[in-house]
C-alpha atoms as a PDB file:
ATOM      1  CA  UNK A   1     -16.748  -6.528  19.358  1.00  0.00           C
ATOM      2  CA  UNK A   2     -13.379  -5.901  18.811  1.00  0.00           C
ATOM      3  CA  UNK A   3     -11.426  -6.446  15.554  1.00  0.00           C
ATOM      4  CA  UNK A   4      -7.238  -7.197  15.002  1.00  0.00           C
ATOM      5  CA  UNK A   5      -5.270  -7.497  12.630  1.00  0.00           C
ATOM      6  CA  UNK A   6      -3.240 -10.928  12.907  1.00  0.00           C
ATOM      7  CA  UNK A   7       0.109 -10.915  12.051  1.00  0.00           C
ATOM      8  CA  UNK A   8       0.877 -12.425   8.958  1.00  0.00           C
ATOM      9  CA  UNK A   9       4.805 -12.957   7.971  1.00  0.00           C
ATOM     10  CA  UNK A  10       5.552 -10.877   4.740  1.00  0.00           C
ATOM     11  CA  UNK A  11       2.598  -9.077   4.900  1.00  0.00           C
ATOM     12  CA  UNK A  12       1.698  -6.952   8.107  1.00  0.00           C
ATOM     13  CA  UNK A  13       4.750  -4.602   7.855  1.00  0.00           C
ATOM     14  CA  UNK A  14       4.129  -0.902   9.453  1.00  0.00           C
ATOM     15  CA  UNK A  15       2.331   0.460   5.551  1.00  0.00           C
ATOM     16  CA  UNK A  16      -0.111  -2.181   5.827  1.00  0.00           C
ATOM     17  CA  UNK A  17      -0.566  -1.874   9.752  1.00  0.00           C
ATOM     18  CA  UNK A  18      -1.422   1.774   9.489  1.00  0.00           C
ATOM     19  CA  UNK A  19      -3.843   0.724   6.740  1.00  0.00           C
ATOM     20  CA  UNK A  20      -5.417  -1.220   8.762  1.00  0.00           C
ATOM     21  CA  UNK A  21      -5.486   0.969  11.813  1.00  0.00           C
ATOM     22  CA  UNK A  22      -7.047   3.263   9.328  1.00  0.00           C
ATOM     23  CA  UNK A  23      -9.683   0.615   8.227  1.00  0.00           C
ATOM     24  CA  UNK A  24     -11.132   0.032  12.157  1.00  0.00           C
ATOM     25  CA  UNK A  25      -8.488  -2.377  13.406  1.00  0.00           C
ATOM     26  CA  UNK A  26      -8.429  -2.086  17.133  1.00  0.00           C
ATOM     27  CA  UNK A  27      -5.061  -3.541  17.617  1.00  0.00           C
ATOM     28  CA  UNK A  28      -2.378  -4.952  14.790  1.00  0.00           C
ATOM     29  CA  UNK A  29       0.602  -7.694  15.318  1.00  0.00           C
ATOM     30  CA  UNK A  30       4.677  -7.372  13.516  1.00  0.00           C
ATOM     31  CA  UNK A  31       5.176 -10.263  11.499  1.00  0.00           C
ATOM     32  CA  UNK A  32       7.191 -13.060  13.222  1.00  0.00           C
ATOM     33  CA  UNK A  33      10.173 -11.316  14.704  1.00  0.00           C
ATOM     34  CA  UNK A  34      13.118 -13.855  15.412  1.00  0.00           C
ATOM     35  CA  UNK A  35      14.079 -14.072  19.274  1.00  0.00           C
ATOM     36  CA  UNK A  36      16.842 -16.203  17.418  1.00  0.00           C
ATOM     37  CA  UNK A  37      17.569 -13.180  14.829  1.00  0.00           C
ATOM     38  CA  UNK A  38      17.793 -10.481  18.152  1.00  0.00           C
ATOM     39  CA  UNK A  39      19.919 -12.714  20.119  1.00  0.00           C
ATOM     40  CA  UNK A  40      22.250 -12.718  17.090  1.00  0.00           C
ATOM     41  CA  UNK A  41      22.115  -8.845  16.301  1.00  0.00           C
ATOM     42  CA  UNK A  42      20.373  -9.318  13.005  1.00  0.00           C
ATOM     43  CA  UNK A  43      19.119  -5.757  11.198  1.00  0.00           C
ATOM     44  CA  UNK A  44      16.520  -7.208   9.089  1.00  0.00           C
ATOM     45  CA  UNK A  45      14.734  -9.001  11.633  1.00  0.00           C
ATOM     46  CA  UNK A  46      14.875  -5.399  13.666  1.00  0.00           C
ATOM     47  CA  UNK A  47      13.244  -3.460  10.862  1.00  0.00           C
ATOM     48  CA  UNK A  48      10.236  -5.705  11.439  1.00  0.00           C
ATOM     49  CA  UNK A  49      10.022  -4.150  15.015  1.00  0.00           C
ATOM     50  CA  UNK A  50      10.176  -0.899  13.470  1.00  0.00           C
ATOM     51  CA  UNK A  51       6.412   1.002  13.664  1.00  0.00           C
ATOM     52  CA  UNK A  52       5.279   4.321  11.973  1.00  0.00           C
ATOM     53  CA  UNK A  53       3.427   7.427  12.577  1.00  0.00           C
ATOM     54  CA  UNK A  54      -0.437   6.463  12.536  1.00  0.00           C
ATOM     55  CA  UNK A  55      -0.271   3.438  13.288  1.00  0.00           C
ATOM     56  CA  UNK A  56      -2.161   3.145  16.267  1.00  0.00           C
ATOM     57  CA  UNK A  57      -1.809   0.207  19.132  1.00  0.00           C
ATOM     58  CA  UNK A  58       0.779  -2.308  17.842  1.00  0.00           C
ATOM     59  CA  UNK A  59       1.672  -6.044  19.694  1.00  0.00           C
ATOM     60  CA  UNK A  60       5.286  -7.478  19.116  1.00  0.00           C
ATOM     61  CA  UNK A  61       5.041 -11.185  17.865  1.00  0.00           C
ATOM     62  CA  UNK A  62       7.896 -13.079  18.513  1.00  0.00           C
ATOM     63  CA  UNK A  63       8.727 -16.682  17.581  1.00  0.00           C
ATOM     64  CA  UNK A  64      11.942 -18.951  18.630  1.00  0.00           C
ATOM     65  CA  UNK A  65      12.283 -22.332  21.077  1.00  0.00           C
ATOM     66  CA  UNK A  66      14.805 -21.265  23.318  1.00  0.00           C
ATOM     67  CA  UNK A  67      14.396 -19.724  26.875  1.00  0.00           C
ATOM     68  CA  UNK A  68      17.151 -17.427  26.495  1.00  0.00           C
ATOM     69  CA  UNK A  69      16.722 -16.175  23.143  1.00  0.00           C
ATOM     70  CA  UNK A  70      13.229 -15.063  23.923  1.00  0.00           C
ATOM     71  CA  UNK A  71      14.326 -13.387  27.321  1.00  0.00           C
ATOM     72  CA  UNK A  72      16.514 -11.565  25.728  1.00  0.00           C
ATOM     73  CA  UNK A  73      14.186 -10.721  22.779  1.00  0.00           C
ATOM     74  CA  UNK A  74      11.277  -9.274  24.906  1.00  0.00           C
ATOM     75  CA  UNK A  75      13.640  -7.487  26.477  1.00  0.00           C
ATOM     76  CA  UNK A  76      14.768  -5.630  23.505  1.00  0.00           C
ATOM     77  CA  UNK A  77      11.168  -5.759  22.396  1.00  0.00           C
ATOM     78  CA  UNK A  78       9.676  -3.857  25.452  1.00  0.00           C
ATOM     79  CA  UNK A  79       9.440  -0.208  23.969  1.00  0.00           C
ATOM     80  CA  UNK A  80       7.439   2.597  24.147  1.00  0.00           C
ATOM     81  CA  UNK A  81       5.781   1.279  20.566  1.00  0.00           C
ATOM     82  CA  UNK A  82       4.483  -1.586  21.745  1.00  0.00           C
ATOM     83  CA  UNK A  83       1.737  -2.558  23.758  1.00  0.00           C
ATOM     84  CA  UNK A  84       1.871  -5.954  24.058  1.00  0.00           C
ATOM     85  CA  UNK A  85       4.087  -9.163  22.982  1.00  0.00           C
ATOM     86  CA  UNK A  86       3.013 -12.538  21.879  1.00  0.00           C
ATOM     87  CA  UNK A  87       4.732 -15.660  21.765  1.00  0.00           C
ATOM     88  CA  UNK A  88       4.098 -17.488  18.220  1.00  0.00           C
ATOM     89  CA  UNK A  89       3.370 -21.193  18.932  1.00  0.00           C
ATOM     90  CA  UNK A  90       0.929 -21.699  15.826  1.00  0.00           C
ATOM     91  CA  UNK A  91       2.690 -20.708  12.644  1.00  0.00           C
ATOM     92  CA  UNK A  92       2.316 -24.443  10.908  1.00  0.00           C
ATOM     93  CA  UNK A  93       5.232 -23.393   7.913  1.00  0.00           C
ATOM     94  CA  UNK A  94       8.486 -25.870   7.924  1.00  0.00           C
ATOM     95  CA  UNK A  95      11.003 -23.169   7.735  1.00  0.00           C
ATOM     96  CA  UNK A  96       9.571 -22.159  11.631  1.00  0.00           C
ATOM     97  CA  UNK A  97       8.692 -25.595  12.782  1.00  0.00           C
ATOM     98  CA  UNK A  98      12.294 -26.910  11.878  1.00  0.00           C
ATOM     99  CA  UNK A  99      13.742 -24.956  14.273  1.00  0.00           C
ATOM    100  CA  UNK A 100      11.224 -26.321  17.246  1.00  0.00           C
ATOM    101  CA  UNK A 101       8.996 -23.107  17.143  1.00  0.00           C
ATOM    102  CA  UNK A 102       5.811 -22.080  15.845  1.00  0.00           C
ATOM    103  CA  UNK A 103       3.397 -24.883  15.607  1.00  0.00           C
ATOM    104  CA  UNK A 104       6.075 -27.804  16.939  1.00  0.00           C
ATOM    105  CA  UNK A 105       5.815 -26.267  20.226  1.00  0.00           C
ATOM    106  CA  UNK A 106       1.733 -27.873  20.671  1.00  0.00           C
ATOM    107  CA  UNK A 107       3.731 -30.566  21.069  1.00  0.00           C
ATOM    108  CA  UNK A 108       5.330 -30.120  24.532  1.00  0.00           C
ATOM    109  CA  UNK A 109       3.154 -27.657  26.577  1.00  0.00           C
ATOM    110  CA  UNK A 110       5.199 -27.473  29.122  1.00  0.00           C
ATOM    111  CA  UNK A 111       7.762 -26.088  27.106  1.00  0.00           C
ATOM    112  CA  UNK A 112       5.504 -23.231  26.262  1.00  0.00           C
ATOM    113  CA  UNK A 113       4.968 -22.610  29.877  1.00  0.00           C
ATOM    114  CA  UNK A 114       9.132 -22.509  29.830  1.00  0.00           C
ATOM    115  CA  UNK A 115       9.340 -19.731  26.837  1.00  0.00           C
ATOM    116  CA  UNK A 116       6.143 -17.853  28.201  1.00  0.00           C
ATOM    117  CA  UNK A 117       7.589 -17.288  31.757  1.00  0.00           C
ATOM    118  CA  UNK A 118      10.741 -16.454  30.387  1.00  0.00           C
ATOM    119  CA  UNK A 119       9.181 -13.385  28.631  1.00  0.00           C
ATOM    120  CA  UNK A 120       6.904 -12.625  31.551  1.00  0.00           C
ATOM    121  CA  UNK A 121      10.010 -11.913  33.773  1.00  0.00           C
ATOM    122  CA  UNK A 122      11.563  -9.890  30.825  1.00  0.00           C
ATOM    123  CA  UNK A 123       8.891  -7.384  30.251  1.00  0.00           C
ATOM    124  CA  UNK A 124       6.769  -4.752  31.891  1.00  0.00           C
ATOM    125  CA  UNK A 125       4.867  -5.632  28.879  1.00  0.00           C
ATOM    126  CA  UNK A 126       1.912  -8.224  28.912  1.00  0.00           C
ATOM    127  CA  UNK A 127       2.309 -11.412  27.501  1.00  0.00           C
ATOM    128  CA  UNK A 128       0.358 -13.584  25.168  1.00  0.00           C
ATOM    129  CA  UNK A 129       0.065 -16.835  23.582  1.00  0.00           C
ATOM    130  CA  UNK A 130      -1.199 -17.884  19.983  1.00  0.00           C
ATOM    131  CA  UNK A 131      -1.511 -21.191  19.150  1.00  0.00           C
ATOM    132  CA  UNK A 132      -4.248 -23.559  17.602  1.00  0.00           C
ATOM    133  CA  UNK A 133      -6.053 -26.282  18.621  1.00  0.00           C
ATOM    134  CA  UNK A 134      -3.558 -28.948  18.565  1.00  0.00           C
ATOM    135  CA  UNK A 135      -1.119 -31.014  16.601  1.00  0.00           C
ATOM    136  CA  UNK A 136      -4.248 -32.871  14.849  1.00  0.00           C
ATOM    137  CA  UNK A 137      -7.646 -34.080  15.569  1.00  0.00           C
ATOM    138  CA  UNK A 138      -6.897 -36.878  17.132  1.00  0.00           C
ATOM    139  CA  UNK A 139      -4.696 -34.850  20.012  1.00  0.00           C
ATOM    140  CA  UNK A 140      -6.373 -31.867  20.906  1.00  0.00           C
ATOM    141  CA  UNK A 141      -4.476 -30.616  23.878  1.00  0.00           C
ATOM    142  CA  UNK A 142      -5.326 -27.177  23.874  1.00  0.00           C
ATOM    143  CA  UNK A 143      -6.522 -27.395  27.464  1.00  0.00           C
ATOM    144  CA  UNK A 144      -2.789 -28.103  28.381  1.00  0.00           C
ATOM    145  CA  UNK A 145      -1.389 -25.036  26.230  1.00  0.00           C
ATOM    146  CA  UNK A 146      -4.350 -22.662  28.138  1.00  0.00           C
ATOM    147  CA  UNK A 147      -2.962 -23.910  31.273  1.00  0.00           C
ATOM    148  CA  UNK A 148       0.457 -23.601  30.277  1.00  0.00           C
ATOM    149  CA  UNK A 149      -0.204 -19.898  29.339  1.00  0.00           C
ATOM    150  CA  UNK A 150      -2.070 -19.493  32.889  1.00  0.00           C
ATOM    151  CA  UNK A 151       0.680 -20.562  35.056  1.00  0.00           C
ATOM    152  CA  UNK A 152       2.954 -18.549  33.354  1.00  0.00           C
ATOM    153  CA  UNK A 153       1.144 -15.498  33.943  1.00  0.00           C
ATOM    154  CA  UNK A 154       0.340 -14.910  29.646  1.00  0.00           C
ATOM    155  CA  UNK A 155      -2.805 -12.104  29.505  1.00  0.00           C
ATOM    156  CA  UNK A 156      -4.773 -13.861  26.932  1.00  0.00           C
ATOM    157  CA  UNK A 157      -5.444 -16.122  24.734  1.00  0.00           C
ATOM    158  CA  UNK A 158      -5.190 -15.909  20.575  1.00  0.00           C
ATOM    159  CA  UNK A 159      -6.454 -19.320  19.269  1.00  0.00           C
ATOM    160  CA  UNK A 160      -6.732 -20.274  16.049  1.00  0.00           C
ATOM    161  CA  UNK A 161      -9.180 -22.698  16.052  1.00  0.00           C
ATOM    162  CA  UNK A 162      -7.755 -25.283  14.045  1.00  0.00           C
ATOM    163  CA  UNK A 163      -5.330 -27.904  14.097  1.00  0.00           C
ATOM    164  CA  UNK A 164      -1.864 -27.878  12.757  1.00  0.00           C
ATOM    165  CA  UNK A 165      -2.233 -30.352  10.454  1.00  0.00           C
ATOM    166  CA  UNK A 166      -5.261 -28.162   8.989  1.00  0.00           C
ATOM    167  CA  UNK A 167      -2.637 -25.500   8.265  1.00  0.00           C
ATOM    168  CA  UNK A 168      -4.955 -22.643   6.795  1.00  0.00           C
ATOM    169  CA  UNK A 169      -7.918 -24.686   5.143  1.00  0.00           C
ATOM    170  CA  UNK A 170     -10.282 -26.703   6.566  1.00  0.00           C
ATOM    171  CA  UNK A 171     -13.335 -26.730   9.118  1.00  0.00           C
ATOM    172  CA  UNK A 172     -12.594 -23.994  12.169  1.00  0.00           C
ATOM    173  CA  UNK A 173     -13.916 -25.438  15.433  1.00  0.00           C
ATOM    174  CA  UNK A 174     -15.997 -23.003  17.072  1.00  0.00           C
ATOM    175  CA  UNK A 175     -17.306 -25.622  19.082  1.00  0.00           C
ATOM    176  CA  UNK A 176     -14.358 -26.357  20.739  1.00  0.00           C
ATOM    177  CA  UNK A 177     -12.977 -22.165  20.638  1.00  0.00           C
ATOM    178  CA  UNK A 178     -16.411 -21.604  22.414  1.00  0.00           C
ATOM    179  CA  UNK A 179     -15.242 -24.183  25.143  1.00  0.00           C
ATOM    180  CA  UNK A 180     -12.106 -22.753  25.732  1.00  0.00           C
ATOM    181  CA  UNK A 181     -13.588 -19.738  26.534  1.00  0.00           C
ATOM    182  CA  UNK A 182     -15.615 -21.095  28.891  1.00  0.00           C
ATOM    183  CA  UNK A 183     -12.611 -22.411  30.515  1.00  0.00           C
ATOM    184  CA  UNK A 184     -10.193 -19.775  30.533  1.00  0.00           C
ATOM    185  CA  UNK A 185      -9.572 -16.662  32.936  1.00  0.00           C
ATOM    186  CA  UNK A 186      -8.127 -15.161  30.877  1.00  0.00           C
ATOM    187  CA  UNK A 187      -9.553 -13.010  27.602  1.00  0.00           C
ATOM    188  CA  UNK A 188      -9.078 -15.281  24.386  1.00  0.00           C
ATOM    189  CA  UNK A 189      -9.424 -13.531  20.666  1.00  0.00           C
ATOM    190  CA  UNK A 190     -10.593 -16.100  18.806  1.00  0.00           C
ATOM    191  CA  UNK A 191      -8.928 -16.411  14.983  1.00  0.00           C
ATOM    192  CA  UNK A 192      -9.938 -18.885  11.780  1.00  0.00           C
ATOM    193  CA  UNK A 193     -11.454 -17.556   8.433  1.00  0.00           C
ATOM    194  CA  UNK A 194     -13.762 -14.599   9.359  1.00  0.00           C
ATOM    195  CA  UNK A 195     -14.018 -13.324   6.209  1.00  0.00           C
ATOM    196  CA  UNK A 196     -17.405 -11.159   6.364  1.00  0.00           C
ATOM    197  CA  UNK A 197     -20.232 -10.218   8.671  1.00  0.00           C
ATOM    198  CA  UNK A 198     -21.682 -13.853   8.910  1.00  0.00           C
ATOM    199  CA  UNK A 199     -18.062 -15.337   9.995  1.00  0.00           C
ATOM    200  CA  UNK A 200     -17.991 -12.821  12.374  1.00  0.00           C
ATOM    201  CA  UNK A 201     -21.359 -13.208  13.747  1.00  0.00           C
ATOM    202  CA  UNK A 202     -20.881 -16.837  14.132  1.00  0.00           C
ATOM    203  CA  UNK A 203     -17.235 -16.827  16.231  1.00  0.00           C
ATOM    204  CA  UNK A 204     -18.577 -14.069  18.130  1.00  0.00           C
ATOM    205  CA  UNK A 205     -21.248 -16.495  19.690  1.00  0.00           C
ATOM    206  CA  UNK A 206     -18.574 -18.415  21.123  1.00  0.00           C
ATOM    207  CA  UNK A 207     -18.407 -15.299  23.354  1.00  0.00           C
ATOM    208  CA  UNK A 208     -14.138 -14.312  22.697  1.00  0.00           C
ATOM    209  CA  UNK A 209     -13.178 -10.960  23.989  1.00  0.00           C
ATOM    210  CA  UNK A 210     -11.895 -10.156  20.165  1.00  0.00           C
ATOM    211  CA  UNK A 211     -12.141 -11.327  16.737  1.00  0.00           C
ATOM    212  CA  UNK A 212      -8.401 -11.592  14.788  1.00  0.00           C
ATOM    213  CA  UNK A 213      -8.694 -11.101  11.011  1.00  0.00           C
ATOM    214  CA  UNK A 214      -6.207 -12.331   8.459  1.00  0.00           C
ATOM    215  CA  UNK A 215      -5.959 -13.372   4.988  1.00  0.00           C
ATOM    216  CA  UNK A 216      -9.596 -11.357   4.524  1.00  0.00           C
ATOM    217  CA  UNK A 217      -7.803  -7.946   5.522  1.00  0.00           C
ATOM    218  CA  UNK A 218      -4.923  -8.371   2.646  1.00  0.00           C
ATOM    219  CA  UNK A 219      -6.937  -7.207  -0.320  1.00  0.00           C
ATOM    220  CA  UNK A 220      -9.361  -4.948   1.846  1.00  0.00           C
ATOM    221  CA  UNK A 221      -7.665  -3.225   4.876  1.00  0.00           C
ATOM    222  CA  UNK A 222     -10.892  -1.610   5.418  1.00  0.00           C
ATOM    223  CA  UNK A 223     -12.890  -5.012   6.452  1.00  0.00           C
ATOM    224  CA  UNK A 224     -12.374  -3.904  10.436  1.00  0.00           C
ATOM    225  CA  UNK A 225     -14.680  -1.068   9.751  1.00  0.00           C
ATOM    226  CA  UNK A 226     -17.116  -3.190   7.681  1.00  0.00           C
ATOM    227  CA  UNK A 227     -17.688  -5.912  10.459  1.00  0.00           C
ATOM    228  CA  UNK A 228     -18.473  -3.099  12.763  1.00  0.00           C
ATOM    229  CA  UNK A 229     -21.496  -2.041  10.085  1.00  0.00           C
ATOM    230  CA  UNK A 230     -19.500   1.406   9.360  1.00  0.00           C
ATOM    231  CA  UNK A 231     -19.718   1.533   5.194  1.00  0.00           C
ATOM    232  CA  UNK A 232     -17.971   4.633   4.927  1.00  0.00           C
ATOM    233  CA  UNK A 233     -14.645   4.683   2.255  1.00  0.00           C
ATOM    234  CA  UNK A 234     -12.292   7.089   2.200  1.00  0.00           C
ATOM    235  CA  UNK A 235     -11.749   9.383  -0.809  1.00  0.00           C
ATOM    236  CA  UNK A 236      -7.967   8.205  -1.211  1.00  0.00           C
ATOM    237  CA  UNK A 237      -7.878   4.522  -3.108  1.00  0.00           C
ATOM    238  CA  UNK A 238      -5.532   1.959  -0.358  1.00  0.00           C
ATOM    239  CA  UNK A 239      -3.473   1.002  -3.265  1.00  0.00           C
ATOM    240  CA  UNK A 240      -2.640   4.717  -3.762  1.00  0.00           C
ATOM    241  CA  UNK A 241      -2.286   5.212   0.229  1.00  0.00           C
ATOM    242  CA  UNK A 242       0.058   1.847   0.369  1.00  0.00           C
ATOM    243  CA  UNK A 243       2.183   3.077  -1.972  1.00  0.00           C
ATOM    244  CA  UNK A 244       2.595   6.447   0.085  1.00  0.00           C
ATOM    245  CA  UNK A 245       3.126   4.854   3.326  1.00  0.00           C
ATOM    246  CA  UNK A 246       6.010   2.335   1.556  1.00  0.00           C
ATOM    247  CA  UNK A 247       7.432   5.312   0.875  1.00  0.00           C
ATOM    248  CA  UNK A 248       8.010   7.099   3.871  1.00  0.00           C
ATOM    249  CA  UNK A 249       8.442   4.073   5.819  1.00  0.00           C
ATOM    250  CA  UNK A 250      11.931   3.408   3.410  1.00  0.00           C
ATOM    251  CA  UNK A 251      12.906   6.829   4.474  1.00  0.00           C
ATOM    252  CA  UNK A 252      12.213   6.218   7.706  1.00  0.00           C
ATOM    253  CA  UNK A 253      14.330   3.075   7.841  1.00  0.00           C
ATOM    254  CA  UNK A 254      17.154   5.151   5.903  1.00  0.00           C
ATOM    255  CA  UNK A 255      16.951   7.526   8.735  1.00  0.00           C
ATOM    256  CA  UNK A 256      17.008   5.016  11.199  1.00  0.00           C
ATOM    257  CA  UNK A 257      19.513   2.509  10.380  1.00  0.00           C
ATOM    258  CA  UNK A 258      21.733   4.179   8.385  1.00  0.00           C
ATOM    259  CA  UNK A 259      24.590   1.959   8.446  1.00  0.00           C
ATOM    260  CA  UNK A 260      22.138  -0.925   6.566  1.00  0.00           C
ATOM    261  CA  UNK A 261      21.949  -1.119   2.838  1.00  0.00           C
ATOM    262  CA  UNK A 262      18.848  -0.213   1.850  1.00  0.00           C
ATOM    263  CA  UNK A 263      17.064  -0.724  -1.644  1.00  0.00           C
ATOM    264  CA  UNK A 264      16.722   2.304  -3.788  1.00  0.00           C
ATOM    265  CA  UNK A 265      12.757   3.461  -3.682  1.00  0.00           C
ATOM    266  CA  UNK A 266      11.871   1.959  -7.047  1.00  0.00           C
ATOM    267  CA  UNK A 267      13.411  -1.272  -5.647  1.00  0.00           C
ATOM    268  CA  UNK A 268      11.945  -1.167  -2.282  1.00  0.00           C
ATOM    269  CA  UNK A 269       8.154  -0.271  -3.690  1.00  0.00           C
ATOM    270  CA  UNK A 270       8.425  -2.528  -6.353  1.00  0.00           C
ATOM    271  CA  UNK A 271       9.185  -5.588  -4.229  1.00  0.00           C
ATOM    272  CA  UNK A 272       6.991  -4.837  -1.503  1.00  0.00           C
ATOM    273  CA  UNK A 273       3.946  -3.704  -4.284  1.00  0.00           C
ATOM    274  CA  UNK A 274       4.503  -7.617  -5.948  1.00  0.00           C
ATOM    275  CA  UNK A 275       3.417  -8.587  -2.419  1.00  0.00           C
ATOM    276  CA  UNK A 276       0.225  -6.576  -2.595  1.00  0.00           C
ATOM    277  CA  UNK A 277      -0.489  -4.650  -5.292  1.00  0.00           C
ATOM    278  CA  UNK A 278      -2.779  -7.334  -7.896  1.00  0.00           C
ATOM    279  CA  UNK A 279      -4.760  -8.530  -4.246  1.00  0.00           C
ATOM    280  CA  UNK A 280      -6.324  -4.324  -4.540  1.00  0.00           C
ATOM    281  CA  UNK A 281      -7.592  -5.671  -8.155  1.00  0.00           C
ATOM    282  CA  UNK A 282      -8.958  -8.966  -7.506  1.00  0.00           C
ATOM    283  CA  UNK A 283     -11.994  -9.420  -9.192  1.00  0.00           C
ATOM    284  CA  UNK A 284     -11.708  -6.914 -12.072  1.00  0.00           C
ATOM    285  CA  UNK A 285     -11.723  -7.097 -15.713  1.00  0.00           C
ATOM    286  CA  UNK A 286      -8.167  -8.555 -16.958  1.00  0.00           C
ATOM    287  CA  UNK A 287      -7.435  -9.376 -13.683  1.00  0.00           C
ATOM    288  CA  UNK A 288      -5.327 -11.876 -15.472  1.00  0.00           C
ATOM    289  CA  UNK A 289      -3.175  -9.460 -17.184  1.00  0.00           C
ATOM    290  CA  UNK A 290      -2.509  -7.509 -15.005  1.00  0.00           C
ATOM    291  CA  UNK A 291      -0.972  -9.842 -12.625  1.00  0.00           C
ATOM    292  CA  UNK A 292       1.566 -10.947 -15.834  1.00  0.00           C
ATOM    293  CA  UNK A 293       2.307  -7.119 -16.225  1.00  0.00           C
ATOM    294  CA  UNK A 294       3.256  -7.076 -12.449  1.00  0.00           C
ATOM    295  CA  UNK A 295       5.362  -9.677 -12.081  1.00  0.00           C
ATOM    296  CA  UNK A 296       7.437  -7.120 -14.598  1.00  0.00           C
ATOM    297  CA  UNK A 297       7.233  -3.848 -12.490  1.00  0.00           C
ATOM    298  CA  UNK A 298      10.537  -2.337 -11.165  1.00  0.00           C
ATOM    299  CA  UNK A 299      10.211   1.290 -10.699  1.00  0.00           C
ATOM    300  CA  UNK A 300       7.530   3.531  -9.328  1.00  0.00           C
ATOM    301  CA  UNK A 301       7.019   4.951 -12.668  1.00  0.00           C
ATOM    302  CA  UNK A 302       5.515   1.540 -13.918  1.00  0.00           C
ATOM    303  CA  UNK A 303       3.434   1.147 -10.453  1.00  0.00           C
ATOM    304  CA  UNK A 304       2.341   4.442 -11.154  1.00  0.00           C
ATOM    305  CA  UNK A 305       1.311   3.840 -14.463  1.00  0.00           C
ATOM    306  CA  UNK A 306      -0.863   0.628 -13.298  1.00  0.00           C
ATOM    307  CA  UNK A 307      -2.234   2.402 -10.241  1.00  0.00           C
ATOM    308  CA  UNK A 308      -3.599   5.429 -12.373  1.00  0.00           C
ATOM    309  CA  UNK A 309      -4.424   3.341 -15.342  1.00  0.00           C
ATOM    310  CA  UNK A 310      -6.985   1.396 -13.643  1.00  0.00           C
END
């Protein structure tokens, strides 16, 4: 079976990609990259299509509700870097559903079909579709959005097998993820709280060509390698290889875009580490301190200090 990383907005940034690469992931996703953000020139939302040495295979996931936008994006998004880009028509957050993308587009398959076929003819690249279920249980149109995905030529599947209104908690439908991919002729990764071995095991008996693995990588990059039985750890600590990889990827944005304002490295790491640094120490003795001492780190000195102090 194989095992992706899912893209997760704040968190799968190239460091954490390559950590996961590292840790068995077959394939990682960018966060949500704005079609709206690339029609419009923006150079944050073009640092999230940036990738890194060691990273391995990498998929472009782009979000937005408008045909042209999203032309246009996977045509800036077809590089060399990328294998393949997916159209984001699950994310279930307000700030992405306000502006008639993410989850709001369940809503109007046909509109899918629309924004799918507009990146089809834009790319050499394949195209895919995630989504969920449907808006709630009592519309579960995911048969139309499969469809939708068909006709406009999309190369799989990524279905998180819940319903919007589930957001990320709740009951995951393998019953009804095992259905689809009976259905569909195209490859589906299925997605939905695998977590360990047994989650795993179950959604792989709904027979999907991949397993996608989210929230359960953040605090343990290495889980890809686990679910595939391989208990081997490497000698260098993630925390301590995060850190390294923030690093040079800073530089390597520097380098790149050198006309942007940058933060200074203590200001970069530090803001990036309060994303992930206390999920490495979950778990552990004055776990509860230590999360009140890092919502006070600024410079690499202090990171340094916790990393090595623990």
């Amino acid at each position: 079976m194989k095992f992706v990383l899912a893209p997760l907005a704040g968190f799968t940034d190239a460091p954490f990609r390559r950590l996961c690469y590292e840790g068995g992931a077959a394939l990682t996703y960018t966060e949500m990259v704005s079609a709206a953000g690339l029609a419009h020139g923006s150079s944050p939302t073009r640092h999230l299509m940036e990738t890194m040495p060691g990273e391995g295979p990498v998929a472009c996931q782009l979000f937005g509700s408008k045909e042209d936008e999203l032309a246009f994006a996977a045509r800036e998004a077809t590089l060399p870097r990328f294998c393949e880009l997916n159209l984001n028509a699950g994310c279930p957050m307000t700030k992405v559903t306000r502006e008639g993308a993410g989850a709001k587009l369940i809503e109007d398959p046909e509109k899918i079909y629309r924004l799918l076929k507009a990146m089809v003819e834009n790319t050499t690249l394949p195209v895919t579709l995630k989504t969920r279920l449907g808006p709630h249980p009592g519309h579960c149109n995911v048969f139309e959005l499969l469809d939708a995905a068909e006709r406009a030529g999309a190369k799989g599947l990524i279905l998180h097998a819940r319903f919007t209104s589930q957001m990320h908690g709740g009951t995951v439908h393998l019953d009804r993820l095992a259905e689809v991919v009976s259905r569909a002729k195209i490859p589906v990764t299925g997605n939905g709280s695998v977590t360990d071995a047994k989650t795993a095991a179950e959604m792989a008996k709904t027979g999907v060509a991949a397993i996608m693995v989210g929230r359960a990588a953040l605090a343990n990059p290495s889980i890809f390698r686990q679910l595939q039985g391989d208990a081997a750890v490497d000698g260098v600590r993630p925390v301590e290889r995060h850190l390294r990889y923030l690093l040079e990827f800073r530089d390597q944005l520097a380098a790149r875009f050198p006309h942007d304002h940058l933060p200074s490295a203590d200001g970069f790491a530090s803001v990036k580490m309060h994303t992930h640094l206390f999920r490495y120490f979950n778990g552990r003795p004055g776990a509860a301190a230590l999360r009140a001492r890092l919502n006070t780190v600024r410079t690499l000195s202090e990171i340094n200090d916790i990393i090595h102090g623990l």
